[in-house]
N, C-alpha and C. Protein backbone atom coordinates (compact mmCIF):
# COMPACT_ATOMS: atom_id res chain seq x y z
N UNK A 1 -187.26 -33.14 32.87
CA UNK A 1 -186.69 -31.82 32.88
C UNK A 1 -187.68 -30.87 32.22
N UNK A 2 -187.69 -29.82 32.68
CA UNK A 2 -188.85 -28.84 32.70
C UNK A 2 -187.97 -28.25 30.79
N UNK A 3 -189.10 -27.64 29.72
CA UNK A 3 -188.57 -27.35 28.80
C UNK A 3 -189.24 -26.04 28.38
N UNK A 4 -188.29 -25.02 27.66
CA UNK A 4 -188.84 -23.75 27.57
C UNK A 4 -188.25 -24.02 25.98
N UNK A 5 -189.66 -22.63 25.41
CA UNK A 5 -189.21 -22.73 23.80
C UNK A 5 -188.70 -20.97 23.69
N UNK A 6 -187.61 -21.22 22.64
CA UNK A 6 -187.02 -19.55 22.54
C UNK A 6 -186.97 -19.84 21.22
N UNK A 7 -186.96 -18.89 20.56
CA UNK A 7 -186.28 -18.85 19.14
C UNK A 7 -185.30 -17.82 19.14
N UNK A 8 -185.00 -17.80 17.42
CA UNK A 8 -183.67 -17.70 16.95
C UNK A 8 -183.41 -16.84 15.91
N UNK A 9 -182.64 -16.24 15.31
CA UNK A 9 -182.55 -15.71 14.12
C UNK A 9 -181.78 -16.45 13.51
N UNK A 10 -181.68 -16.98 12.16
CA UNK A 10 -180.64 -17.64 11.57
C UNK A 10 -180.95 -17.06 10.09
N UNK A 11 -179.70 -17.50 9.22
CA UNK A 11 -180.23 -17.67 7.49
C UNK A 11 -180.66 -18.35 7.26
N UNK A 12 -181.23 -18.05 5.82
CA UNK A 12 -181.95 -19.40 5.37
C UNK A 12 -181.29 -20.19 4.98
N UNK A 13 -179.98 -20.13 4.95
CA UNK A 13 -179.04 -21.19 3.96
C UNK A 13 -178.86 -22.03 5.15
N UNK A 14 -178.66 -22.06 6.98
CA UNK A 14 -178.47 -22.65 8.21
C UNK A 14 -179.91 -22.82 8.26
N UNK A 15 -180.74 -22.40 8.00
CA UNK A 15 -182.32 -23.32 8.57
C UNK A 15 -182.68 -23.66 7.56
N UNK A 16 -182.43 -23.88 6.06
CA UNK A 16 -182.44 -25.69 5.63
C UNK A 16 -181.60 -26.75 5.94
N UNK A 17 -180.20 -26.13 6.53
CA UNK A 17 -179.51 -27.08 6.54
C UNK A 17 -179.92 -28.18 8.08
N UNK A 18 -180.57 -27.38 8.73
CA UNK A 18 -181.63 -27.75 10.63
C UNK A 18 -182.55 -28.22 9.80
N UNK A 19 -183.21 -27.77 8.66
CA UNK A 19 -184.66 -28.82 8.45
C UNK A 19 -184.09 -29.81 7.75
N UNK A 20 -183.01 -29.45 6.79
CA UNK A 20 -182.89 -31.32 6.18
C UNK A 20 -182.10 -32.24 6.76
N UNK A 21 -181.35 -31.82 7.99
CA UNK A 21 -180.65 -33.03 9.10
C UNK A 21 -181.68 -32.82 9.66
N UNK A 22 -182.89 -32.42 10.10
CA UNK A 22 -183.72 -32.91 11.24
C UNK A 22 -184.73 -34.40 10.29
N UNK A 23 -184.76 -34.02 9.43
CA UNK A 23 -185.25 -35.37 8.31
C UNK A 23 -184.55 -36.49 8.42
N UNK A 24 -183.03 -35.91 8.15
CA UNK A 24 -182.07 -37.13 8.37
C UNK A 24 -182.41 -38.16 9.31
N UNK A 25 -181.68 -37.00 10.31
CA UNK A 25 -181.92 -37.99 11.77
C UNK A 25 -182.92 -38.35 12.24
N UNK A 26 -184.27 -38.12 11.48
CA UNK A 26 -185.64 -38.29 12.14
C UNK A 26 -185.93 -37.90 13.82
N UNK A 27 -185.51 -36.39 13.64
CA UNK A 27 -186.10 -35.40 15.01
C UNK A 27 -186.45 -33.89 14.12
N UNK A 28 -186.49 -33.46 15.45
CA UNK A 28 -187.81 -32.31 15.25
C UNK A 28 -186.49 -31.21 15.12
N UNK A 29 -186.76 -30.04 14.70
CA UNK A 29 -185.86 -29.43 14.41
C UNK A 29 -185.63 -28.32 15.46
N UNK A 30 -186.47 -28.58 16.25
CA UNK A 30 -186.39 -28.13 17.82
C UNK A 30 -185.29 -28.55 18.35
N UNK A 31 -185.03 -29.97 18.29
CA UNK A 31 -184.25 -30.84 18.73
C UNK A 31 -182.98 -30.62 18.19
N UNK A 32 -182.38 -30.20 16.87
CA UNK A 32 -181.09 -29.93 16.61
C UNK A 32 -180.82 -28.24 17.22
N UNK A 33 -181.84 -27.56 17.02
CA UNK A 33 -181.17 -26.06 17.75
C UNK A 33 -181.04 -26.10 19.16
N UNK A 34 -182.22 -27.37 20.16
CA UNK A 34 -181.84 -27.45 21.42
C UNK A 34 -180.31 -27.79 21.55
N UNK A 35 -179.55 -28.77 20.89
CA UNK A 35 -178.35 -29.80 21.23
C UNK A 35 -177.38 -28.48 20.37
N UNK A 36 -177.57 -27.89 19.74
CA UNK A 36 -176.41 -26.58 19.23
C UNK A 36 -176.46 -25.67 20.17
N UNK A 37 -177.31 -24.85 20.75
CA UNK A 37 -177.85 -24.18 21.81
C UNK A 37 -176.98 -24.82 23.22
N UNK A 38 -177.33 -25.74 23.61
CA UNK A 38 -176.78 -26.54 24.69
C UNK A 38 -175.34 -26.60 24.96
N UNK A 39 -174.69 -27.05 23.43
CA UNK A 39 -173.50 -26.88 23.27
C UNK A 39 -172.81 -25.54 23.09
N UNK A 40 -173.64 -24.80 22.50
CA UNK A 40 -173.01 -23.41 22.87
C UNK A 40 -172.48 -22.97 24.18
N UNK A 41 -173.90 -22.71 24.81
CA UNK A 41 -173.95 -22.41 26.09
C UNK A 41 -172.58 -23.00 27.12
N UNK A 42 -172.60 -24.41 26.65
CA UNK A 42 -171.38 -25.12 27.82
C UNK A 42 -169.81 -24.56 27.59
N UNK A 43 -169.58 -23.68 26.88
CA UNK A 43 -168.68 -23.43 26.00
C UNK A 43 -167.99 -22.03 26.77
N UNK A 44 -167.04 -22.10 27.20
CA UNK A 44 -166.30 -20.82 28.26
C UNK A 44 -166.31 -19.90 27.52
N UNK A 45 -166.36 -18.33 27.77
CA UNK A 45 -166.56 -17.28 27.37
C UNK A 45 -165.38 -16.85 26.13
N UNK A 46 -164.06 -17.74 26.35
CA UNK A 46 -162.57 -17.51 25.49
C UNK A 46 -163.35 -18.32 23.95
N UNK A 47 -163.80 -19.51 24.05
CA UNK A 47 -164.23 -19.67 22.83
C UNK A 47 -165.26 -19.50 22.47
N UNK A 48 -166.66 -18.85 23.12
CA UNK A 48 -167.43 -18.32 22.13
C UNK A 48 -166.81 -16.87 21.65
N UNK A 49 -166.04 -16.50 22.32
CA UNK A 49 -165.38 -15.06 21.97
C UNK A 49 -164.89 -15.78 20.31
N UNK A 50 -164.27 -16.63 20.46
CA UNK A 50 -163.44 -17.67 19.56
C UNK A 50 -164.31 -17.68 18.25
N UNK A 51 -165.21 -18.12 18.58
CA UNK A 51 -166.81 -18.71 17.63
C UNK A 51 -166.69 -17.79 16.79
N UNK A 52 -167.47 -16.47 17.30
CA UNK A 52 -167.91 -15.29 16.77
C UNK A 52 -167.09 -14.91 16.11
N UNK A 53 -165.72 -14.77 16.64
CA UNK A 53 -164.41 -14.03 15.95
C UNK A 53 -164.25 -15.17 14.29
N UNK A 54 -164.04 -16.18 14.38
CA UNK A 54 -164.22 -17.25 13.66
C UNK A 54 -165.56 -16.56 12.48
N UNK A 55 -166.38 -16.63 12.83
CA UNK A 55 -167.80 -16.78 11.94
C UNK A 55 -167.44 -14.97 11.23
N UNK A 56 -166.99 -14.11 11.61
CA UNK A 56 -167.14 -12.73 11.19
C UNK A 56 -165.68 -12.68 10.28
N UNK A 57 -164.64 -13.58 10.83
CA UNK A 57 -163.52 -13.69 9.78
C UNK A 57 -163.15 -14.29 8.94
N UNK A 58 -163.22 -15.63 9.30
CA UNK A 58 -162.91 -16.98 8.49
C UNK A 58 -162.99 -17.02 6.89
N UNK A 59 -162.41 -18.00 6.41
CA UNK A 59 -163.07 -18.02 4.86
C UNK A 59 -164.46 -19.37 5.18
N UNK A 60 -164.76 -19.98 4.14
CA UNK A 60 -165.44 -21.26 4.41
C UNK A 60 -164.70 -22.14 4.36
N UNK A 61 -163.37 -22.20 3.59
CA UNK A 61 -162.25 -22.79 3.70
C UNK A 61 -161.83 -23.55 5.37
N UNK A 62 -161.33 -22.31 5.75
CA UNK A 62 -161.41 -22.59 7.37
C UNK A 62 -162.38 -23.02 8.30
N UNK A 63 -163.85 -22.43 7.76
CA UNK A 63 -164.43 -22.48 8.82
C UNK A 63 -164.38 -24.16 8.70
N UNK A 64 -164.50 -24.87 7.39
CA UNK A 64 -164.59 -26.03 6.89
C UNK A 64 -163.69 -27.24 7.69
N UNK A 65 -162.37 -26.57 8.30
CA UNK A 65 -161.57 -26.94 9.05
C UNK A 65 -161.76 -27.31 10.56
N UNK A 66 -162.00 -26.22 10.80
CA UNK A 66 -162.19 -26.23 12.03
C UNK A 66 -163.63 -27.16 12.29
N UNK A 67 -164.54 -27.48 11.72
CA UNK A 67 -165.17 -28.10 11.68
C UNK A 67 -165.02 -29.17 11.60
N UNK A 68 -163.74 -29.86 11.37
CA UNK A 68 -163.51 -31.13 11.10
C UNK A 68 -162.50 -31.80 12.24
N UNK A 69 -161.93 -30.36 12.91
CA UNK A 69 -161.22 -30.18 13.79
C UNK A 69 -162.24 -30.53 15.00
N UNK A 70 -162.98 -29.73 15.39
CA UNK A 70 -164.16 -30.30 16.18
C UNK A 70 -164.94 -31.91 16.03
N UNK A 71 -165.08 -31.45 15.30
CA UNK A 71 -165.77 -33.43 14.58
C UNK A 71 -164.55 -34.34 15.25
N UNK A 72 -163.34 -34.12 15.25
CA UNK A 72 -162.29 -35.41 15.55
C UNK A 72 -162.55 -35.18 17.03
N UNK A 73 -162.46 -33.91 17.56
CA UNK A 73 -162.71 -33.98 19.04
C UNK A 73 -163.75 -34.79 19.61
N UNK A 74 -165.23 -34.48 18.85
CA UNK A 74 -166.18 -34.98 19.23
C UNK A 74 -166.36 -36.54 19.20
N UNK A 75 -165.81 -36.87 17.99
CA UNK A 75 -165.60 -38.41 18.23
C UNK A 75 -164.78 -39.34 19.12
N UNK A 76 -163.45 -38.46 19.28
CA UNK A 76 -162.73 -38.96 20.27
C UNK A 76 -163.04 -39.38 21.94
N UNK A 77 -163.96 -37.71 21.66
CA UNK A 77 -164.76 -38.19 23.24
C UNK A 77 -165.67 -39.28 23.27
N UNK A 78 -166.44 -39.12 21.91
CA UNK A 78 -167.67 -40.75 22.34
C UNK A 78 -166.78 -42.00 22.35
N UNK A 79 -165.26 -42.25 21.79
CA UNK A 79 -164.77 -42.98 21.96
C UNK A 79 -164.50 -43.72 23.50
N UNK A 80 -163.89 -41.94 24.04
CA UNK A 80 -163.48 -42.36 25.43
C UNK A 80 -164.43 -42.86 26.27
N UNK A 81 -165.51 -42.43 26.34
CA UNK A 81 -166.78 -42.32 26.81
C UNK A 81 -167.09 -44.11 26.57
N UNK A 82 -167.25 -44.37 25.72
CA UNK A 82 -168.00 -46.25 25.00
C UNK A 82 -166.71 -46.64 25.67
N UNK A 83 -165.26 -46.48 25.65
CA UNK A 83 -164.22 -47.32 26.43
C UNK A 83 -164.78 -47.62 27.57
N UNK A 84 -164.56 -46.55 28.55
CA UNK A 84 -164.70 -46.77 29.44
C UNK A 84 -166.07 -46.97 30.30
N UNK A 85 -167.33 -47.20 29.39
CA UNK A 85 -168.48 -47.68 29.67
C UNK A 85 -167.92 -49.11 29.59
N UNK A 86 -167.13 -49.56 28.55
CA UNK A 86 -166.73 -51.22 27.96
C UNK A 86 -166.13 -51.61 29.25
N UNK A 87 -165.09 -50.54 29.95
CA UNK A 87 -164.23 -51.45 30.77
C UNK A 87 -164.87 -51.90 32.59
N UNK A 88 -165.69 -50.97 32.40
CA UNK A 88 -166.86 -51.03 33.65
C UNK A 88 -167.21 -52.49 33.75
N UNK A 89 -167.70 -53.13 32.65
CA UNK A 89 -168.64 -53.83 32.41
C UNK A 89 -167.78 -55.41 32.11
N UNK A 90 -166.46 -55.65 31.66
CA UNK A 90 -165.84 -56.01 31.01
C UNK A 90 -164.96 -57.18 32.50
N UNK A 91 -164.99 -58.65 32.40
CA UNK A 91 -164.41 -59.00 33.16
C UNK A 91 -163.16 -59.28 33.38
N UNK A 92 -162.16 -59.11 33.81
CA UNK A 92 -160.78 -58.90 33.55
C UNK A 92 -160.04 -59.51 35.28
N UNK A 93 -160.95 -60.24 35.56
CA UNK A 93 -160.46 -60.77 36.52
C UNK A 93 -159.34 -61.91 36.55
N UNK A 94 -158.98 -62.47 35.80
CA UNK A 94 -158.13 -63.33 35.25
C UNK A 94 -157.15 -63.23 33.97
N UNK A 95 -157.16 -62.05 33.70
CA UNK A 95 -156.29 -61.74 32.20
C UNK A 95 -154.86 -62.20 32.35
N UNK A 96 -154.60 -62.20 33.78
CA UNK A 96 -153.20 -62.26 33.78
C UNK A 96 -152.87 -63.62 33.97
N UNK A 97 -153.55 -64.63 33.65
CA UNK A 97 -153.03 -66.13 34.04
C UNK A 97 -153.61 -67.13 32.48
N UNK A 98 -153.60 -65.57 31.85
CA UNK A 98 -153.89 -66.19 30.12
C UNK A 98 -152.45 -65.49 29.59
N UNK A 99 -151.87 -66.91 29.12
CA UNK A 99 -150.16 -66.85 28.45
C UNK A 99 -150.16 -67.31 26.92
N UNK A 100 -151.05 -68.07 26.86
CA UNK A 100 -151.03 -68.73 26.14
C UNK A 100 -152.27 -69.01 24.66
N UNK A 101 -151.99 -69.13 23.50
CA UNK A 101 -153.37 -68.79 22.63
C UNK A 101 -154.40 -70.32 23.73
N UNK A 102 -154.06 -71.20 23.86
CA UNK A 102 -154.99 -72.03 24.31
C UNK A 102 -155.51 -71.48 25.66
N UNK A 103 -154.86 -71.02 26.12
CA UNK A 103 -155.38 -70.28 27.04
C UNK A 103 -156.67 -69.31 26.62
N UNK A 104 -156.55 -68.69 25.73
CA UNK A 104 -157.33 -67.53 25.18
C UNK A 104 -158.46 -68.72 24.47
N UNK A 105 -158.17 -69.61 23.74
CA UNK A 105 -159.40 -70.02 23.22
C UNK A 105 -160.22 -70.81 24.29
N UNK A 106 -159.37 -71.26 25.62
CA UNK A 106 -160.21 -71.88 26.79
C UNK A 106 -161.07 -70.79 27.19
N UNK A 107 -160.71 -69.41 27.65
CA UNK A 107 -161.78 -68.36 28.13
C UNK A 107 -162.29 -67.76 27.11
N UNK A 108 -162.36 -67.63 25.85
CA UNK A 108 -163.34 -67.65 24.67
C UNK A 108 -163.91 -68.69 25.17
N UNK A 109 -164.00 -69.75 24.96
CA UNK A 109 -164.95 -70.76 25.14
C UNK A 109 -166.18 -70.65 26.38
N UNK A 110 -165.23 -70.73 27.87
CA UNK A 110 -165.77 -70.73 28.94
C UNK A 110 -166.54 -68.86 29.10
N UNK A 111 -166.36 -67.98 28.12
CA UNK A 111 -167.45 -66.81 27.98
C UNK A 111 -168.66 -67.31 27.30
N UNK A 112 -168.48 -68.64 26.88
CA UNK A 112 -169.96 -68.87 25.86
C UNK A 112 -170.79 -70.03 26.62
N UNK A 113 -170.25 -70.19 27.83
CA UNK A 113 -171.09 -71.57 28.63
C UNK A 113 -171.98 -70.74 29.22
């Protein structure tokens, strides 16, 4: 994918906080404003309206919230996401003729031959 560089205005109190998670995670700090940027952008016009309104009102209290509020979203999706990568992959051709724990420790077993 073809890549263009833009910059940004931010504070300085938000571009240490991009240089010392880009340390963290060991990437470039290109790389965290690309994936914030990205995510902005995908974001319908009602909630960046949302964002802004948020960032010009909020306390840190809230914003603190909603941040955590997002975070559960975001995890939920990599959840759904790893499920249903699992169930792709996952053989389930016979689940229904296991009744029994010996049953279950026979196809435990016969997964390790």
């Amino acid at each position: 994918m073809a890549e263009k560089t833009i910059s940004a205005h931010i504070d300085t109190e938000t571009a240490s906080r991009v240089t010392h998670l880009a340390k963290m995670e060991q990437r470039r700090t290109s790389q965290i404003a690309g994936m914030a940027l990205k995510f902005f952008v995908c974001l319908p016009p009602e909630a960046r309206a949302a964002l802004w309104q948020i960032e010009a009102l909020a306390s840190p209290a809230d914003f603190e919230e909603i941040t955590r509020e997002i975070t559960r979203t975001l995890l939920h999706a990599q959840y759904k996401v790893a499920h249903r990568q699992i169930m792709t992959h996952m053989k389930v051709d016979n689940l229904d003729q296991i009744e029994t724990e010996d049953d279950i420790l026979e196809a435990a077993v016969a997964l390790t031959r």
